[in-house]
Protein backbone atom coordinates (compact mmCIF):
# COMPACT_ATOMS: atom_id res chain seq x y z
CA UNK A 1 0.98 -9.72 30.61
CA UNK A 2 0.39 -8.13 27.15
CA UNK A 3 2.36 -6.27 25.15
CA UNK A 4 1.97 -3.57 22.30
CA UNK A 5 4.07 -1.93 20.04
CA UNK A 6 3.77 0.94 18.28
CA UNK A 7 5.66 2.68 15.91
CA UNK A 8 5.63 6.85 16.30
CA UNK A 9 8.77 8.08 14.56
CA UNK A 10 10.43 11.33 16.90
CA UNK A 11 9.12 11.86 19.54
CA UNK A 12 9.96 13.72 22.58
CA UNK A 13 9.00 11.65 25.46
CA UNK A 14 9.56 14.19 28.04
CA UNK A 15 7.32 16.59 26.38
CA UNK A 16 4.21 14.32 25.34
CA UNK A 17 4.36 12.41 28.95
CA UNK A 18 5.50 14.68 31.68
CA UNK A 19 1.97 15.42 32.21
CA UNK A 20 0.98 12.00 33.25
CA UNK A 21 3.78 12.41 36.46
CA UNK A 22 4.37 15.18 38.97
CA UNK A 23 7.79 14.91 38.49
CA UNK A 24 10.15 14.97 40.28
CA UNK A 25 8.19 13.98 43.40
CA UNK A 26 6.05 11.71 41.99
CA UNK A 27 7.00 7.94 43.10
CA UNK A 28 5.01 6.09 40.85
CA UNK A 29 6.46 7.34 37.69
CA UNK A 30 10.03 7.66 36.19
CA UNK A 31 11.41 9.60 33.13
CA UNK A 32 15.10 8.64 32.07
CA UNK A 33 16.56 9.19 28.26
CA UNK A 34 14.02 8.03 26.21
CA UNK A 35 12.26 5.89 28.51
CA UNK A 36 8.96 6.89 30.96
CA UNK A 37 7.60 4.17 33.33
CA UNK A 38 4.63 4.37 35.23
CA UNK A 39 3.02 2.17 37.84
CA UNK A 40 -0.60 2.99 39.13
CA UNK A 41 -4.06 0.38 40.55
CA UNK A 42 -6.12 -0.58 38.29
CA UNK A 43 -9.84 -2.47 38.59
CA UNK A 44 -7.73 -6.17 38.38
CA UNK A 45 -4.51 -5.62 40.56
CA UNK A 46 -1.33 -3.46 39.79
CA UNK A 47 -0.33 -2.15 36.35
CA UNK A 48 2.90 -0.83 34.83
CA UNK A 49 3.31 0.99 31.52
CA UNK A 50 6.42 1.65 30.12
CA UNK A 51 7.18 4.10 27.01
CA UNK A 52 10.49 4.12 25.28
């Protein structure tokens, strides 16, 4: 597993991301208060990213 942090100051998560989901229906992603996770396949097995 890897982790990265970086730092981005305001920003409004629902804006910048909801564009990466088709939310509300979309069951691979989730968008809370201040938080977006999203799972998806990638080339080596399953991958989640999560943004808070």
């Amino acid at each position: 597993m890897r982790e990265t942090s970086l730092e981005t100051g305001e920003v409004d998560l629902g804006l910048v991301l909801a564009p990466l989901a088709m939310l509300p229906g979309d069951p691979t992603a989730r968008l809370a208060s201040g938080r977006f996770v999203r799972s998806t396949l990638t080339p080596e097995g399953p991958g989640t990213i999560a943004v808070a």
